[in-house]
C-alpha atoms as a PDB file:
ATOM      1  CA  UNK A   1      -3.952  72.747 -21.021  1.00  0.00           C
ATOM      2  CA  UNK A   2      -4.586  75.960 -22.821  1.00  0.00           C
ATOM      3  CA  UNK A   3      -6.603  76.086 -25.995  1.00  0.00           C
ATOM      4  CA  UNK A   4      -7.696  78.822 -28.410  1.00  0.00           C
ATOM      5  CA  UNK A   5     -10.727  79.294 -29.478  1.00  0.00           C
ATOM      6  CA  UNK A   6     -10.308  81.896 -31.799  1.00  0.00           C
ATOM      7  CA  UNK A   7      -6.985  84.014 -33.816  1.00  0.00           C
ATOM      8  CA  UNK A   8      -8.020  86.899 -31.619  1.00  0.00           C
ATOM      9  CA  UNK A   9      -7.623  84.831 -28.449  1.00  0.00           C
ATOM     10  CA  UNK A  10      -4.093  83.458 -29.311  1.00  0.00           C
ATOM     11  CA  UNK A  11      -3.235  86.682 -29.639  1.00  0.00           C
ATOM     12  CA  UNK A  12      -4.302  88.319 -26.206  1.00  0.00           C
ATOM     13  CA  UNK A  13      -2.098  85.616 -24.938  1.00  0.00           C
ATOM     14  CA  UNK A  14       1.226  86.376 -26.788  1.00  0.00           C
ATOM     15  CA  UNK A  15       2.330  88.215 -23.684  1.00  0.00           C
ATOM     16  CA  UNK A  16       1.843  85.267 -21.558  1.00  0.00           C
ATOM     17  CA  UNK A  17       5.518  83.897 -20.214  1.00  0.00           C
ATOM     18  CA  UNK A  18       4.963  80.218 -20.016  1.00  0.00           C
ATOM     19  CA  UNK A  19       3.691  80.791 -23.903  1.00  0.00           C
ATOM     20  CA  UNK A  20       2.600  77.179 -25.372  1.00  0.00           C
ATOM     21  CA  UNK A  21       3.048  76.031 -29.044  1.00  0.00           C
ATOM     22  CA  UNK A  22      -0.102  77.615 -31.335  1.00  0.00           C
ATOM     23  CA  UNK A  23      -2.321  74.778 -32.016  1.00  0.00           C
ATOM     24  CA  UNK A  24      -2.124  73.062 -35.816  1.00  0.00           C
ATOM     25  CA  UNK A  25       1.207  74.682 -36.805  1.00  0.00           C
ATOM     26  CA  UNK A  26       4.095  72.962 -38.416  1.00  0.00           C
ATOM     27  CA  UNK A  27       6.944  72.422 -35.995  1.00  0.00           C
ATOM     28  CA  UNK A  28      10.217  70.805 -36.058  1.00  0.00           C
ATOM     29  CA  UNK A  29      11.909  68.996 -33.379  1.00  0.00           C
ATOM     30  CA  UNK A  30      15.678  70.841 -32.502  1.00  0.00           C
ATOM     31  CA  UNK A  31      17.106  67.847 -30.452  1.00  0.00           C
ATOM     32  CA  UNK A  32      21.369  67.114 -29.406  1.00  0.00           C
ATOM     33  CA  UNK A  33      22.777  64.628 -30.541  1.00  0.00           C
ATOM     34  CA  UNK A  34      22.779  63.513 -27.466  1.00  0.00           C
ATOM     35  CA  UNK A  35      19.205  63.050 -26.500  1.00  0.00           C
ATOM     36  CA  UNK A  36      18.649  62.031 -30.100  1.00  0.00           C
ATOM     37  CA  UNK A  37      20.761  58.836 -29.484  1.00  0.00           C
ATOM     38  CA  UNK A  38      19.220  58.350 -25.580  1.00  0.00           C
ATOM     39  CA  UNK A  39      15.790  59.027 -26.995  1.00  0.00           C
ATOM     40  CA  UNK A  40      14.739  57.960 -30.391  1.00  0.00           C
ATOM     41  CA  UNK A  41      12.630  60.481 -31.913  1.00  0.00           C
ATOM     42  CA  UNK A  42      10.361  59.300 -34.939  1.00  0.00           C
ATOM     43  CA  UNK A  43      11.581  62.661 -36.498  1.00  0.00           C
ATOM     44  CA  UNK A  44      15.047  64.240 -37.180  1.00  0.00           C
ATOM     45  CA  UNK A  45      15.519  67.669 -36.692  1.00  0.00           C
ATOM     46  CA  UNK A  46      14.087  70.157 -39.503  1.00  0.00           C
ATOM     47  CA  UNK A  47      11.078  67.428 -40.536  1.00  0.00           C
ATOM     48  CA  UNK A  48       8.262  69.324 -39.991  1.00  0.00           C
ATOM     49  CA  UNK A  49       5.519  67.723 -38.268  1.00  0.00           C
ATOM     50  CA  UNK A  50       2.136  68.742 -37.465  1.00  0.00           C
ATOM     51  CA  UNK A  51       1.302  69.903 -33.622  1.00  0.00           C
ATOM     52  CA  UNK A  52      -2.244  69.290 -32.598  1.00  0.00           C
ATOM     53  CA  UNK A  53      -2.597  70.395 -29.267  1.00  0.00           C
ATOM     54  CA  UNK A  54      -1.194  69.379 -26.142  1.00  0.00           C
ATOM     55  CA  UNK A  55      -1.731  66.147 -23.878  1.00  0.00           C
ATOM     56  CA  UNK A  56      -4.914  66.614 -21.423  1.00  0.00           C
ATOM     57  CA  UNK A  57      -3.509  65.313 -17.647  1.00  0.00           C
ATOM     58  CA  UNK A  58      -0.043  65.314 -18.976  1.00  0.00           C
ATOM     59  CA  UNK A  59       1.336  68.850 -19.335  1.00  0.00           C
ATOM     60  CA  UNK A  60       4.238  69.826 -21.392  1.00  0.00           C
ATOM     61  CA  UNK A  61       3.778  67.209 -23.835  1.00  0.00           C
ATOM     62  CA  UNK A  62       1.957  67.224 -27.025  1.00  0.00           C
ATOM     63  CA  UNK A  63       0.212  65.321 -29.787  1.00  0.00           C
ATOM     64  CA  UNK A  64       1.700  65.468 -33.284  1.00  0.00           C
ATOM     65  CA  UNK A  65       1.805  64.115 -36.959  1.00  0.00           C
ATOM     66  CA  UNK A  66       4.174  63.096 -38.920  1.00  0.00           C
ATOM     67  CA  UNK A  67       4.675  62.895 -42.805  1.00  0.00           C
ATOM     68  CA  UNK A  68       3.939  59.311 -42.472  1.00  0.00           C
ATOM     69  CA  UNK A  69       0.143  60.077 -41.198  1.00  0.00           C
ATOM     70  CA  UNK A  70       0.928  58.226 -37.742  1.00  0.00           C
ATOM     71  CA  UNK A  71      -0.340  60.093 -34.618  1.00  0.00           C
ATOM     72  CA  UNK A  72       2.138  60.532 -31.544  1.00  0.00           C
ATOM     73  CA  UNK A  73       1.682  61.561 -28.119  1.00  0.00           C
ATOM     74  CA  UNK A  74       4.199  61.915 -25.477  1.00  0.00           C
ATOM     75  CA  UNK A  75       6.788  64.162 -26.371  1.00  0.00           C
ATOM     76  CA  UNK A  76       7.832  67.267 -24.380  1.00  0.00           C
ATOM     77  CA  UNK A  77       6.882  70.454 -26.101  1.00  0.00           C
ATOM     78  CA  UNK A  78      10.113  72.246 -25.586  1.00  0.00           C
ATOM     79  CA  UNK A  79      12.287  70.034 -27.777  1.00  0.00           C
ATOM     80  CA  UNK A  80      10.429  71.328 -30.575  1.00  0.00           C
ATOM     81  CA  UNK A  81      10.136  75.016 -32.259  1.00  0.00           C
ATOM     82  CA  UNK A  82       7.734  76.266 -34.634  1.00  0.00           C
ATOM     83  CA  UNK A  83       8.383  76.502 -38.675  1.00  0.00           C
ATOM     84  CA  UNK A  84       8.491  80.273 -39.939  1.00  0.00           C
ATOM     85  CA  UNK A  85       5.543  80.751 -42.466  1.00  0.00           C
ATOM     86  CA  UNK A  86       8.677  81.804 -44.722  1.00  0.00           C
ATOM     87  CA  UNK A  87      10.272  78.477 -44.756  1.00  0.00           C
ATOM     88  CA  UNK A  88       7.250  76.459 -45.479  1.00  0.00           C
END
């Protein structure tokens, strides 16, 4: 599990190829229809939800918030993508 400490930090590791989501951003799940209907997500794809980190002893899969204020754990990380600051 990878966490920054600091901006500066995140930043020395943008180069990094196996790249994880930044730490209390808004993300959005981006899910086929598909594994929407084999998996049910609490979210549908473009609700943002908040990502907190990522799952100690279970990598790949994070903790998030939703607009309802419930906390989820569990989910793989690369079914969601992070919210541009210009669409917020």
């Amino acid at each position: 599990m990878i966490l920054y400490k600091d901006k500066q930090q995140m930043e020395s590791w943008a180069d990094l190829d196996d790249q994880p989501l930044p730490i209390n951003k808004l993300v959005t799940p981006f899910l086929s229809e598909e594994i929407q209907e084999k998996y049910p997500y609490p979210w549908k794809n473009g609700e943002p939800v908040l990502y907190l980190g990522e799952v100690v002893g279970m990598k790949g899969h994070g903790i998030f918030v939703g607009n309802d204020g419930l906390v989820r754990f569990g989910y793989h990380l690369d079914s969601f993508k992070i919210i541009p600051e210009e669409e917020l």
